[in-house]
Protein backbone atom coordinates (compact mmCIF):
# COMPACT_ATOMS: atom_id res chain seq x y z
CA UNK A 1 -2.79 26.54 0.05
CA UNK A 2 -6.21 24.10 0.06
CA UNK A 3 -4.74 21.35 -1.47
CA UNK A 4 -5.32 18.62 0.12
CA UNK A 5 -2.10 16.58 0.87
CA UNK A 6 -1.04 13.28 2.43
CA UNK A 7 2.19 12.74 4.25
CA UNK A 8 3.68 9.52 2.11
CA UNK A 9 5.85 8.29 4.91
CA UNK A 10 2.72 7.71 7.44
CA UNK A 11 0.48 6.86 4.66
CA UNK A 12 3.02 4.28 3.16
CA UNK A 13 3.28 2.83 6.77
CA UNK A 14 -0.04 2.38 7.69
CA UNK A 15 -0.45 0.68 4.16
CA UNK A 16 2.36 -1.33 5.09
CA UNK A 17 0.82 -1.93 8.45
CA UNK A 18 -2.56 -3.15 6.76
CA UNK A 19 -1.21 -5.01 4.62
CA UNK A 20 0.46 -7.48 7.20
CA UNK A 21 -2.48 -8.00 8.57
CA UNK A 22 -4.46 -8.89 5.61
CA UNK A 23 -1.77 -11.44 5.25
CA UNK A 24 -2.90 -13.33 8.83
CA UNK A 25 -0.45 -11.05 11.57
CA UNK A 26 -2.41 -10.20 14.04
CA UNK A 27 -3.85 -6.88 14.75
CA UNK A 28 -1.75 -7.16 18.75
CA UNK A 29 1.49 -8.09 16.85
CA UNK A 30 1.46 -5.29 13.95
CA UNK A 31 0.16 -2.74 16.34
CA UNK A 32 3.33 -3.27 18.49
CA UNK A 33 5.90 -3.40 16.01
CA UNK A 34 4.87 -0.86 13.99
CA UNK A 35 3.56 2.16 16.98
CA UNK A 36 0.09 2.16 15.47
CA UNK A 37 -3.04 1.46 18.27
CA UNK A 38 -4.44 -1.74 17.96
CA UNK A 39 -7.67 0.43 17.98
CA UNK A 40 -6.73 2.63 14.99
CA UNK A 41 -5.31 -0.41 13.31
CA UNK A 42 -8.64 -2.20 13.58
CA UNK A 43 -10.75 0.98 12.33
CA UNK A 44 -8.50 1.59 9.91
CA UNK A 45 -8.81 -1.93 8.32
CA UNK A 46 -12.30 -1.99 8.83
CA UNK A 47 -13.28 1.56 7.69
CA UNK A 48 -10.11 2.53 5.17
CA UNK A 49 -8.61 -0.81 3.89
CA UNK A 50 -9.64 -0.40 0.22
CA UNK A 51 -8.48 3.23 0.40
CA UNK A 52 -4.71 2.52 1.82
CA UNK A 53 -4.45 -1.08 -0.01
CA UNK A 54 -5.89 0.22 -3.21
CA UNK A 55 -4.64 3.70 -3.36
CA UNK A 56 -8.34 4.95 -4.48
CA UNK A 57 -10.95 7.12 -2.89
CA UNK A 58 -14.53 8.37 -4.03
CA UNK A 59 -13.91 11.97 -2.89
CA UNK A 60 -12.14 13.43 -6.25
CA UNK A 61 -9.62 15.40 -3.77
CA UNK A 62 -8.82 12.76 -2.19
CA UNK A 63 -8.28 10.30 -5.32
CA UNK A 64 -6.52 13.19 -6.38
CA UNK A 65 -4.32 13.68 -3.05
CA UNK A 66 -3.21 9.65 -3.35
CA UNK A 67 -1.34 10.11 -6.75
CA UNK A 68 1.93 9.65 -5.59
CA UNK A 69 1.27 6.54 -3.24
CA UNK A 70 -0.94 4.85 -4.73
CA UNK A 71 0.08 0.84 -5.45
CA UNK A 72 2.32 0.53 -8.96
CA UNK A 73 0.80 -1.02 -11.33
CA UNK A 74 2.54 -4.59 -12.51
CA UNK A 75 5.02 -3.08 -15.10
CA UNK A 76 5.03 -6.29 -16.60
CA UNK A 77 1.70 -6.58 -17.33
CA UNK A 78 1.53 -3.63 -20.00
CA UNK A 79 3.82 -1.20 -21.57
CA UNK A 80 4.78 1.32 -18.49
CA UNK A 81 5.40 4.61 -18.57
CA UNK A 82 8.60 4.57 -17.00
CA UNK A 83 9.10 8.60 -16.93
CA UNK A 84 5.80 8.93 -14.82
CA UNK A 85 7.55 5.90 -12.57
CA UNK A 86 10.50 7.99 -11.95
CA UNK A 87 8.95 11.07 -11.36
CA UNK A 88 6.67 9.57 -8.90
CA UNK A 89 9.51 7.84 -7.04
CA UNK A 90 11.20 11.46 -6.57
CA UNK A 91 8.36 12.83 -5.25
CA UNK A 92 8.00 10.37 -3.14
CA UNK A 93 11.76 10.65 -2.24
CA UNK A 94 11.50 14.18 -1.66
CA UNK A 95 8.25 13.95 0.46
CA UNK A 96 9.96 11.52 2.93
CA UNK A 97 13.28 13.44 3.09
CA UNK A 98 14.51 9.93 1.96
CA UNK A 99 18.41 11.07 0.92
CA UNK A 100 18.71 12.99 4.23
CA UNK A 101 18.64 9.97 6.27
């Protein structure tokens, strides 16, 4: 349909993934428990961190593509919109096949 679209489950792991290492894992032990190459994992952090930790891109389609998995904001920090929250968790729901499992 050329849309450009990102797969939330793999994104959201990776992200996951990234983030354990910028919390001191090492690249050996997050590569092995989470299936991602210790290769990729390293490019990834080197060349992508900013765009799977922050949730932002340069490329308008794909700032646009990261909508739904981009980080929350802190919802205690301002007034949230708590209808956009919701929505954004079913989509995410939906994406992942989350109630099937």
């Amino acid at each position: 349909d050329g849309y450009l679209r990102v797969d939330p489950a793999e994104f959201l792991h990776v992200r996951e993934a990234l983030t354990r290492v910028d919390r001191g894992e090492s690249f050996a032990t997050v590569a092995g428990d989470t299936g991602i190459a210790e290769s990729t994992l390293r490019s990834l952090h080197q060349d992508r961190r900013d765009l799977y930790l922050g949730g932002e891109a340069e490329d308008d389609r794909v700032d646009e593509a990261l909508t739904d998995v981009r980080p929350l904001k802190d919802v205690r920090a301002e007034d949230p919109d708590f209808e956009e929250l919701r929505e954004r968790v079913e989509r995410l729901e939906e994406a992942t096949d989350v109630n099937s499992r």
